[in-house]
Structure formats: C-alpha cells, structure tokens
N, C-alpha and C. Protein backbone atom coordinates (compact mmCIF):
# COMPACT_ATOMS: atom_id res chain seq x y z
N UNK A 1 -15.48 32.11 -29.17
CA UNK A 1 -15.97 32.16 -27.80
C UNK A 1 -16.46 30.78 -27.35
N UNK A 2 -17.21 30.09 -28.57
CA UNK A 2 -17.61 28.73 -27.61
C UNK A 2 -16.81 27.71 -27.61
N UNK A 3 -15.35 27.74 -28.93
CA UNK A 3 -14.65 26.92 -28.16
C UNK A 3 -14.01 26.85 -26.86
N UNK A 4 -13.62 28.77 -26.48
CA UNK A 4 -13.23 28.52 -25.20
C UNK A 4 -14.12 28.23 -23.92
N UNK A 5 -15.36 28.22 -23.91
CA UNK A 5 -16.33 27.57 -22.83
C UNK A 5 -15.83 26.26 -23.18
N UNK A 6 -15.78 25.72 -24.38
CA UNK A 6 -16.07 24.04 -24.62
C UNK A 6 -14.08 24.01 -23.76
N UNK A 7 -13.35 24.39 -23.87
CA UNK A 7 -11.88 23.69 -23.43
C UNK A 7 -12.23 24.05 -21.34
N UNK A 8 -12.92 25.38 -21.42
CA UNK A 8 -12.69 25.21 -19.85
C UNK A 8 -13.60 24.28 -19.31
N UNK A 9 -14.59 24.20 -19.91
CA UNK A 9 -16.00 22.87 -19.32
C UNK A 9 -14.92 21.60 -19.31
N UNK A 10 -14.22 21.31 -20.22
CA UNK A 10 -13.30 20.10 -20.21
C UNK A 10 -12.53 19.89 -19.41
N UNK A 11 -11.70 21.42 -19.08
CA UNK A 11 -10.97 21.28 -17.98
C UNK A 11 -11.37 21.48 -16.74
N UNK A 12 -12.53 21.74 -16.22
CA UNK A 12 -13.34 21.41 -15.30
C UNK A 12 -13.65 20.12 -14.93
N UNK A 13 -13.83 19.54 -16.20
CA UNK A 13 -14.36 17.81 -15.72
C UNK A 13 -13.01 16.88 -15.61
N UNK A 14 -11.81 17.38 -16.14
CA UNK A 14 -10.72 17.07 -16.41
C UNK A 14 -10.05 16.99 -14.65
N UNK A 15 -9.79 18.28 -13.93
CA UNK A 15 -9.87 18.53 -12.47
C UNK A 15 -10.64 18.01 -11.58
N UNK A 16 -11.98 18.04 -11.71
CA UNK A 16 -12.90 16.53 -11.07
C UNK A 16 -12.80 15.70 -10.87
N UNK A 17 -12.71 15.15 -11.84
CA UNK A 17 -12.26 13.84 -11.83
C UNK A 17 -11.03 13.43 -11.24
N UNK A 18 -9.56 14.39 -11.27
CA UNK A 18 -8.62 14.01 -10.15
C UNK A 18 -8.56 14.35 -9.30
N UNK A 19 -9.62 15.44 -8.39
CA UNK A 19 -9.55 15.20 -7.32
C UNK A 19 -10.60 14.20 -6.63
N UNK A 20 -12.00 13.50 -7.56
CA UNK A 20 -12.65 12.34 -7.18
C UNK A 20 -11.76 11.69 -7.01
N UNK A 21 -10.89 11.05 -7.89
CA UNK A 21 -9.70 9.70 -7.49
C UNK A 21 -9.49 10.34 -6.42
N UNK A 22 -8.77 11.15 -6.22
CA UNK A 22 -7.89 11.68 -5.00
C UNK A 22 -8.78 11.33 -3.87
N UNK A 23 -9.70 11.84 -4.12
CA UNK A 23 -10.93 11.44 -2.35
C UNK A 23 -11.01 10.22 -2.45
N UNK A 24 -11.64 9.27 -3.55
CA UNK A 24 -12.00 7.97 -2.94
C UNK A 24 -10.84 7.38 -2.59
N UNK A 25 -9.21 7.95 -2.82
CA UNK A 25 -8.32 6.64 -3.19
C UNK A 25 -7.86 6.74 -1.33
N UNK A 26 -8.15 8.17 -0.67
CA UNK A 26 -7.81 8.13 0.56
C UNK A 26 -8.97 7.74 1.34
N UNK A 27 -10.13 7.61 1.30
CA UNK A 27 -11.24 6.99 1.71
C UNK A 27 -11.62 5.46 1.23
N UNK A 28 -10.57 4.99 0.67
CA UNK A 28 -10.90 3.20 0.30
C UNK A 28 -9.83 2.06 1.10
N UNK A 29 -10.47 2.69 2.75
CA UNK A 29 -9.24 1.94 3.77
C UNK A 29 -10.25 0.30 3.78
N UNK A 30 -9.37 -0.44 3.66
CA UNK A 30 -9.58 -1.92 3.67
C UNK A 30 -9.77 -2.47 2.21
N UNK A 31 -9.85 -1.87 0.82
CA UNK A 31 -10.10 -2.85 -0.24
C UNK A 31 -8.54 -2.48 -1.15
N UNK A 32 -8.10 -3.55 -1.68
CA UNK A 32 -7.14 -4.31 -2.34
C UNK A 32 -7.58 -3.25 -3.92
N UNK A 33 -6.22 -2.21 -4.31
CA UNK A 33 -6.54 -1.51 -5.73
C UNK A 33 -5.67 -2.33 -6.67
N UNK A 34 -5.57 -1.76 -7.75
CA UNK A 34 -4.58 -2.66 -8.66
C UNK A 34 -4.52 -0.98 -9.43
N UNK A 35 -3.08 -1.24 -9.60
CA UNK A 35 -2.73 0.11 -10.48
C UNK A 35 -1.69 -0.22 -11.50
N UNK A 36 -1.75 0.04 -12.58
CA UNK A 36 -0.25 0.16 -13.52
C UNK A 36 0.26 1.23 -13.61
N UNK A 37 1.51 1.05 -13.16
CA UNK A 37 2.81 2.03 -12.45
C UNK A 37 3.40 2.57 -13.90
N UNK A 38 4.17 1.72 -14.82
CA UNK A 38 4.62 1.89 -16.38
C UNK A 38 4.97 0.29 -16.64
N UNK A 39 4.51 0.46 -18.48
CA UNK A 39 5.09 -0.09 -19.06
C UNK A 39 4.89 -1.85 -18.61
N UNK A 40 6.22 -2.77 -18.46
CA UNK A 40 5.39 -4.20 -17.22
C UNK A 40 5.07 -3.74 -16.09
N UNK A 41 5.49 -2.56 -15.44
CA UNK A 41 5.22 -2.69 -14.03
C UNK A 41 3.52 -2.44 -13.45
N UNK A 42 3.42 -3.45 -12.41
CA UNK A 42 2.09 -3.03 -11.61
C UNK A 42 2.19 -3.20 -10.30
N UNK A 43 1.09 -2.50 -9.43
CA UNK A 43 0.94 -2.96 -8.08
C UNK A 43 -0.43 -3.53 -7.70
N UNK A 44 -0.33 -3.84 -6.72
CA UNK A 44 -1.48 -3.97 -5.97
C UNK A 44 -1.65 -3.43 -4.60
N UNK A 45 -2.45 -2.69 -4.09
CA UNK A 45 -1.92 -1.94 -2.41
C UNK A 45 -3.47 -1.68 -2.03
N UNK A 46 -2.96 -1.56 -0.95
CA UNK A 46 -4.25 -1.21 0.56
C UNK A 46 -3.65 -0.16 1.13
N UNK A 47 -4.68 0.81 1.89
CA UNK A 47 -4.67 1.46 2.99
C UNK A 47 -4.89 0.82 4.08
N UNK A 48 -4.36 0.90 5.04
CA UNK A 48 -4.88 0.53 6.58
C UNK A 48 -6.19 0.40 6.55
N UNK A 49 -6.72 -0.68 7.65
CA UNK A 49 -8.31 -0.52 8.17
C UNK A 49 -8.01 0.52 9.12
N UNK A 50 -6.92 0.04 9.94
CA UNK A 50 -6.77 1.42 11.09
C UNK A 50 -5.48 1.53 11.50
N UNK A 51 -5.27 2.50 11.65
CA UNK A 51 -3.61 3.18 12.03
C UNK A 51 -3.36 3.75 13.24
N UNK A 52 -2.39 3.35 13.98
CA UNK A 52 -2.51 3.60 16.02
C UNK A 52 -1.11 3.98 16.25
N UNK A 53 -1.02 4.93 16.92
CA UNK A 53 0.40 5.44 17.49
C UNK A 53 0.50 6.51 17.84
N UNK A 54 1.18 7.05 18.66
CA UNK A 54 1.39 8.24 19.51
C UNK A 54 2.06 9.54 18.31
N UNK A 55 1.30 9.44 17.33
CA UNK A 55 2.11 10.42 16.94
C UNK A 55 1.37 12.10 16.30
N UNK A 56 2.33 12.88 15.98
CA UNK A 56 1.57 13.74 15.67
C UNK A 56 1.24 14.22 13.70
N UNK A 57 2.01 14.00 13.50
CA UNK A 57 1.98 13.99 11.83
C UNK A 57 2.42 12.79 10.91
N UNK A 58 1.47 12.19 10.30
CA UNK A 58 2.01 10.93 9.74
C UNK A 58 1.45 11.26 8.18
N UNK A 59 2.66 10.48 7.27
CA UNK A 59 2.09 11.05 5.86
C UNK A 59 1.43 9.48 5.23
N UNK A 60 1.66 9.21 4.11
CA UNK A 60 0.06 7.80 3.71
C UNK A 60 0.75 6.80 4.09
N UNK A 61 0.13 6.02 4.18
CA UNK A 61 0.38 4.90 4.63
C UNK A 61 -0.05 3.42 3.71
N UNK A 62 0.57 2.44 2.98
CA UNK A 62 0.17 2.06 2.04
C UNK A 62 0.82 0.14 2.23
N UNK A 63 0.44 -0.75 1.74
CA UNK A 63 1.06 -2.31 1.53
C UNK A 63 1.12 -2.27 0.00
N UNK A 64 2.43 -2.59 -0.21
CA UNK A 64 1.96 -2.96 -1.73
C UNK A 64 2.55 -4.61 -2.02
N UNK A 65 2.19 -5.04 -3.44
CA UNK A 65 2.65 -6.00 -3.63
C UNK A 65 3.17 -5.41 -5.38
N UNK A 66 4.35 -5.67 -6.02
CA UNK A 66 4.49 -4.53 -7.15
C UNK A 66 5.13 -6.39 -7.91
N UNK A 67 4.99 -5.98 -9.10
CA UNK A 67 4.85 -7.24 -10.10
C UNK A 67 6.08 -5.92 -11.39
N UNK A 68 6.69 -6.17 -11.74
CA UNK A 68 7.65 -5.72 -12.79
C UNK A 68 7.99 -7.02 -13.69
N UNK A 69 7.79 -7.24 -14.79
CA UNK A 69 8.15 -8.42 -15.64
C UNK A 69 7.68 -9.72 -14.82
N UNK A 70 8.82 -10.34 -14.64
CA UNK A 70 8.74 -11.44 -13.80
C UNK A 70 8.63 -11.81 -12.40
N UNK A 71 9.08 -10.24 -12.03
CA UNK A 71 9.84 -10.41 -10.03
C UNK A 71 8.81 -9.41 -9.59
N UNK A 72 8.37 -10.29 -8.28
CA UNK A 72 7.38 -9.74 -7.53
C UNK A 72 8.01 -9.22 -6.59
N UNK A 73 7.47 -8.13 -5.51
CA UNK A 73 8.30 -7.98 -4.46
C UNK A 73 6.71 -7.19 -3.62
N UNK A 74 6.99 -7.16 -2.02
CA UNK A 74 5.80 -6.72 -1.29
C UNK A 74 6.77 -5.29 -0.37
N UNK A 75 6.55 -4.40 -0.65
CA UNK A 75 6.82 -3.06 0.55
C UNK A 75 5.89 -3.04 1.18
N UNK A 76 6.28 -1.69 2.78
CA UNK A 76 5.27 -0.70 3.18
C UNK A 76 6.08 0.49 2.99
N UNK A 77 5.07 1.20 3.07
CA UNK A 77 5.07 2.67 3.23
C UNK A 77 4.69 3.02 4.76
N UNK A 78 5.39 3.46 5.11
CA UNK A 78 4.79 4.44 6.81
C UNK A 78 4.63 5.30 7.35
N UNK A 79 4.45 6.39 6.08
CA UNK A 79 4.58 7.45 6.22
C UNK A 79 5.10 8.45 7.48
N UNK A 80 6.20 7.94 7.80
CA UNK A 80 7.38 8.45 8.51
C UNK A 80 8.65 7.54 8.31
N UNK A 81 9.69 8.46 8.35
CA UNK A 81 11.08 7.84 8.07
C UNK A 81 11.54 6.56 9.48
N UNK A 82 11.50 5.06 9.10
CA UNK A 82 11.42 4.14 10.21
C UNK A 82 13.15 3.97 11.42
N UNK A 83 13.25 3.62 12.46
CA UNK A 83 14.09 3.57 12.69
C UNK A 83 14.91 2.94 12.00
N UNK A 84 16.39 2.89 11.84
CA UNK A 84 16.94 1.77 11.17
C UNK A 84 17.56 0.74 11.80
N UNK A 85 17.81 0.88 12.78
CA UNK A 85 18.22 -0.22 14.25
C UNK A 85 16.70 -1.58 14.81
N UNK A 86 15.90 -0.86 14.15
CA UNK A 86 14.71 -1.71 14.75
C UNK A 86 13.99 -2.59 13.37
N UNK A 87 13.43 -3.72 13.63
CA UNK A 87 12.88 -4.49 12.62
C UNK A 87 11.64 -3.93 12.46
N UNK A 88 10.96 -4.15 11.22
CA UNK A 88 9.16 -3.71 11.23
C UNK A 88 8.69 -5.17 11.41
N UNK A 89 7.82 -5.41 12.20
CA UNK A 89 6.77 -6.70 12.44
C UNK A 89 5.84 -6.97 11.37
N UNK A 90 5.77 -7.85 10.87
CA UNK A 90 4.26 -8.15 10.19
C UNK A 90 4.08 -9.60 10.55
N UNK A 91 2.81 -9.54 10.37
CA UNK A 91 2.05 -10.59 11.13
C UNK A 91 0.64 -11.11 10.29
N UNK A 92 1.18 -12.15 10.37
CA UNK A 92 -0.12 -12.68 9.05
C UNK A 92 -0.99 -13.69 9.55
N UNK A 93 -1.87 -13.92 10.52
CA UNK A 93 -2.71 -14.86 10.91
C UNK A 93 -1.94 -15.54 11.61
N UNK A 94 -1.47 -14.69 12.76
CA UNK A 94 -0.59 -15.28 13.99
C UNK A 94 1.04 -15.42 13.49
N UNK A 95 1.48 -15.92 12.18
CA UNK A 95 3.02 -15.89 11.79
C UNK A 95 3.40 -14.86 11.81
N UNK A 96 4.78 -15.18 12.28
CA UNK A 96 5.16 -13.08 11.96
C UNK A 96 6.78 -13.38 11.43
N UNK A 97 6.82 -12.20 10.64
CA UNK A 97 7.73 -11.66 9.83
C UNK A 97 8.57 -10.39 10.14
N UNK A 98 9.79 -10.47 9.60
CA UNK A 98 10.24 -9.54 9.82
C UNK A 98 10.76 -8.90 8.49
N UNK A 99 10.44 -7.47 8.53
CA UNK A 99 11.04 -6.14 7.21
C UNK A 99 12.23 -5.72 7.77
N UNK A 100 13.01 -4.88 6.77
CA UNK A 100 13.93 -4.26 7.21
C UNK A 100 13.28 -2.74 6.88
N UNK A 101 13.62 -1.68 7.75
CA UNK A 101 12.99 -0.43 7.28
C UNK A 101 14.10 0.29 6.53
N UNK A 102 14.09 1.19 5.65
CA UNK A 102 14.63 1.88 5.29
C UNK A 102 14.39 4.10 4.68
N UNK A 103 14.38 4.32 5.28
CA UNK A 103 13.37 5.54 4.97
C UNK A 103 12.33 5.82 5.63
N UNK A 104 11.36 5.87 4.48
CA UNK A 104 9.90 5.13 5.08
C UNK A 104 8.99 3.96 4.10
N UNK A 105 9.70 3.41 4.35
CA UNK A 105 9.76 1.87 3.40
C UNK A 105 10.14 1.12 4.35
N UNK A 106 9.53 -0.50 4.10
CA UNK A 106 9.95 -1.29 4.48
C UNK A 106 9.88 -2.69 3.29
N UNK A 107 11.05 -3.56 3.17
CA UNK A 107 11.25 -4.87 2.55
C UNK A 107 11.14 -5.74 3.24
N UNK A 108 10.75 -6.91 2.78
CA UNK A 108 10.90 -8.30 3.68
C UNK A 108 11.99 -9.26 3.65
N UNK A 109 12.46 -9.75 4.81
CA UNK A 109 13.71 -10.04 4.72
C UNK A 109 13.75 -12.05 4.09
N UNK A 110 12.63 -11.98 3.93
CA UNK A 110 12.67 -13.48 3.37
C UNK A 110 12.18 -13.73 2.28
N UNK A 111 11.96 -14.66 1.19
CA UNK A 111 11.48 -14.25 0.00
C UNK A 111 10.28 -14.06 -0.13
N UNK A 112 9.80 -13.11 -0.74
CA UNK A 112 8.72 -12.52 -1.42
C UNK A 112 7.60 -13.25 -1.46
N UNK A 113 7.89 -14.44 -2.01
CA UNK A 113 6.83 -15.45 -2.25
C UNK A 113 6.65 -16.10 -1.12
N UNK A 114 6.82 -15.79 -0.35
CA UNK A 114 6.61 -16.81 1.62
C UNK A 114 5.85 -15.72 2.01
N UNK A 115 5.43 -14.62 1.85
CA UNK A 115 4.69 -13.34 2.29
C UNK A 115 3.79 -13.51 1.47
N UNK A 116 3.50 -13.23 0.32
CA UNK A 116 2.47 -13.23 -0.94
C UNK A 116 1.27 -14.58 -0.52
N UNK A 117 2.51 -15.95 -0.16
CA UNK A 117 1.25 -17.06 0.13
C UNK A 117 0.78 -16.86 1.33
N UNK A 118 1.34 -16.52 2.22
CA UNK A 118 0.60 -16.29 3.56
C UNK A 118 -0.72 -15.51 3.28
N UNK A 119 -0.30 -14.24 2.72
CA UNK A 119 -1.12 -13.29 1.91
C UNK A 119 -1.99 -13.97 1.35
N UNK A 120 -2.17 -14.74 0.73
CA UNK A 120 -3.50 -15.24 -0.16
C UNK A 120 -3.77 -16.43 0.53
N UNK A 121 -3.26 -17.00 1.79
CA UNK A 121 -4.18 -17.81 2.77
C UNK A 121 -4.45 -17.29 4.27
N UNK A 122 -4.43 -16.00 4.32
CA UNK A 122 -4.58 -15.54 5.74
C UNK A 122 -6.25 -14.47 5.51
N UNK A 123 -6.23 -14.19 6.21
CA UNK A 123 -7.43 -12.94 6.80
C UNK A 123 -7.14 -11.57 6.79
N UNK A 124 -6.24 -11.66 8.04
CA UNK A 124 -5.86 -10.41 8.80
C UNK A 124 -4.41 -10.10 8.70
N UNK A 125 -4.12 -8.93 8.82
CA UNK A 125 -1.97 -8.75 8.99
C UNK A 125 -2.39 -7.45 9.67
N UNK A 126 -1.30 -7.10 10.47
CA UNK A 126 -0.95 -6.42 11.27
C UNK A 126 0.64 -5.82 11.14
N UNK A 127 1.07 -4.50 11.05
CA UNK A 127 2.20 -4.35 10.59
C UNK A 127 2.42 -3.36 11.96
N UNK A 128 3.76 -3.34 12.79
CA UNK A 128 4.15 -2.80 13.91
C UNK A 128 5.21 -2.21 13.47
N UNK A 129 5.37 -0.55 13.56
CA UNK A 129 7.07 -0.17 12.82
C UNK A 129 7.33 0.68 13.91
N UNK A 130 8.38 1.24 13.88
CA UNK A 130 8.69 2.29 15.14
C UNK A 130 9.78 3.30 13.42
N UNK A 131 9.54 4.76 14.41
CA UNK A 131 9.92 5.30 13.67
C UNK A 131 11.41 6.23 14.32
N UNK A 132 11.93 7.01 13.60
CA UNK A 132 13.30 7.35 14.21
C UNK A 132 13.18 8.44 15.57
N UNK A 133 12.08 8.75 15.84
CA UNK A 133 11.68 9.45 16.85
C UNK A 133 11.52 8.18 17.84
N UNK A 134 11.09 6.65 17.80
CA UNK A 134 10.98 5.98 18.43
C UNK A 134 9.44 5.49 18.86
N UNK A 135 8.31 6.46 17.96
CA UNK A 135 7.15 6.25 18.34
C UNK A 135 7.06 5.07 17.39
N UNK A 136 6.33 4.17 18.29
CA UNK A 136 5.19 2.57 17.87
C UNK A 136 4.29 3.16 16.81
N UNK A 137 3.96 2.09 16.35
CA UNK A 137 2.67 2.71 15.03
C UNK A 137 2.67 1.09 14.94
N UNK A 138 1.15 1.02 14.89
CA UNK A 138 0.09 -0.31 14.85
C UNK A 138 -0.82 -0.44 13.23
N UNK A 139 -0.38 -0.87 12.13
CA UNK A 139 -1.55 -0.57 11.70
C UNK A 139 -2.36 -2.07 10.59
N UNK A 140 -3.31 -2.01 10.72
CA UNK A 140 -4.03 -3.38 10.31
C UNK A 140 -4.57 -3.21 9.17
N UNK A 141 -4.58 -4.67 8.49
CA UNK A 141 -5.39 -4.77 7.23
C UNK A 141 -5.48 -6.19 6.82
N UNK A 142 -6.92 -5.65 5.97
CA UNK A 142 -8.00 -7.08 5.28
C UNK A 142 -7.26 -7.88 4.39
N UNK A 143 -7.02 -9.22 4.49
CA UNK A 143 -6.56 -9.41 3.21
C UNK A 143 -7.55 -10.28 2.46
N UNK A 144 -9.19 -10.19 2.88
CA UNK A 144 -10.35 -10.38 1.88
C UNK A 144 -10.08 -9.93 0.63
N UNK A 145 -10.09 -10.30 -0.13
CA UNK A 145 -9.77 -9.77 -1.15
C UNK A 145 -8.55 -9.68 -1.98
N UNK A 146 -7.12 -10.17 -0.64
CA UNK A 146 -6.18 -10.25 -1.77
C UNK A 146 -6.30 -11.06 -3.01
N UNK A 147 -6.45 -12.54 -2.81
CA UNK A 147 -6.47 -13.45 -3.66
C UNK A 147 -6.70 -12.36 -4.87
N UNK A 148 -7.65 -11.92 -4.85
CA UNK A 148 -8.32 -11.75 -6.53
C UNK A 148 -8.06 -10.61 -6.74
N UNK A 149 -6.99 -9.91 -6.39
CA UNK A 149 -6.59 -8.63 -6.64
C UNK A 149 -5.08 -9.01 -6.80
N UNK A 150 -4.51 -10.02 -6.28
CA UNK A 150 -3.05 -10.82 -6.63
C UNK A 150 -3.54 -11.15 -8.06
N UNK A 151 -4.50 -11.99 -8.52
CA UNK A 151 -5.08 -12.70 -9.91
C UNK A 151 -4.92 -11.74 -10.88
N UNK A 152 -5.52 -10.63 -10.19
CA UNK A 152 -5.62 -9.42 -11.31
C UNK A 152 -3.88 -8.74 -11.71
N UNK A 153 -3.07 -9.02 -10.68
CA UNK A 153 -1.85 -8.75 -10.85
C UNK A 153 -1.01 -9.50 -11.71
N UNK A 154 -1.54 -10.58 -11.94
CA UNK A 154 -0.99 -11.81 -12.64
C UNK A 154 -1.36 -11.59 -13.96
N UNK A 155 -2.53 -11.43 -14.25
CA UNK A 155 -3.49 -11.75 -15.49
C UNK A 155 -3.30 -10.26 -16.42
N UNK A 156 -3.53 -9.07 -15.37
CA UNK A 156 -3.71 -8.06 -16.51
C UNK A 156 -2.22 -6.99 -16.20
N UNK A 157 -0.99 -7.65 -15.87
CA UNK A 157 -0.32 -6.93 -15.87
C UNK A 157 1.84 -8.08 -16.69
C-alpha cells in the first residue's frame, strides 16, 4: 500500500511540474530561453512582447535561433499558415529583412549570420507576416538579452 501512495505522490509531482513549465513557458513573453532539442541540436527562442492583428484564432507564436553541429539558422513560427505570395518583414533597429513564409514558418532569405549580428547589436525587431486569409499580424520583441542567450548557444550546446 505505501509503495503505491509513494508512485502516485511522484506522479503528482511528476504532472506539476509539466504543467509549471507549461504556464511559465507561455507567460515568459520578452526573455530569450535556451533549450536542447537532441543530441547537437539547440535553440534559443522568445515569445512576442506583443502580438497585433485582426484575427480570430492564432496558435504560439515563437523566434528561434536553432544551432545543430556547426550551422546556425533563425525561423518564426506564426502560428497560422503564412501567405505564400507575400514576404514576412523583420525589422531590426530600423533595417529590415525579408523571410520567405512557408506553412507557418518563416526563413530568412539572406544568410543567417547577417540576422544573428543585427540580433546581437540591435534592441528591438518587429516581425510583420500576413497570413493565407490575408490578415496582417504585428508582432514585437526584446532582443535585451540576446547576446547572452546566443553565448549560451555557443558554449553549452
């Protein structure tokens, strides 16, 4: 009998604990996470500070910067499938860039590393996507904090 209290108390704290991650990871809009994906691979990603557009159901919304062995590469997520006729905007302390969307993903159409440094000398970015319905979506973020969350991508992955 008391091992089975002792396995469900475990699996109680076991369930807690993923749905704590689960709350803070959708309540930590503006700070830079670092996650290992498998094996070499890692990321680094943000939530929006804030997300704007006429719409009615949007699923997460995410920047990443993902490190696999040697090759870095930066997506979004937009949680809606993007037009594919239209470019996604990003905008890094007035420069702006252009993604290609695909899904609900977006790549950058220039290399990786011309985004990443902007990224670790800018402030602010701003990402503008339109989606296949045609609705605008605005959404912004800190990049306080990239630097040393890029470092951490470097160092412990």
């Amino acid at each position: 009998m008391n091992k089975v209290i002792y396995i469900l108390i475990s699996i109680f704290f076991i369930i807690s604990n993923v749905f704590a991650h689960e709350l803070s990871f959708k309540h930590d809009h503006g700070k830079w996470s670092f996650k290992k994906v498998n094996g070499n691979a890692c990321s680094i990603f943000q939530i929006p500070l804030t997300e704007k557009g006429n719409y009615t159901q949007r699923g997460t919304v995410l920047f990443y910067v993902f490190k696999d062995d040697s090759a870095e590469y930066v997506r979004i997520d937009a949680g809606y499938p993007y037009d594919p006729n239209k470019y996604v905007k990003v905008a890094i302390d007035g420069n702006n860039y252009q993604f290609f969307g695909e899904n609900d993903s977006a790549w950058s159409m220039k290399d990786d590393r011309i985004i990443i440094d902007a990224m670790k000398a800018g402030k602010g970015m701003t990402v503008v996507g339109y989606s296949q319905r045609g609705t605008e979506t605005t959404d912004t973020y800190t990049l306080i904090g990239f630097t040393k969350a890029y470092e951490a991508l470097q160092n412990d992955c």
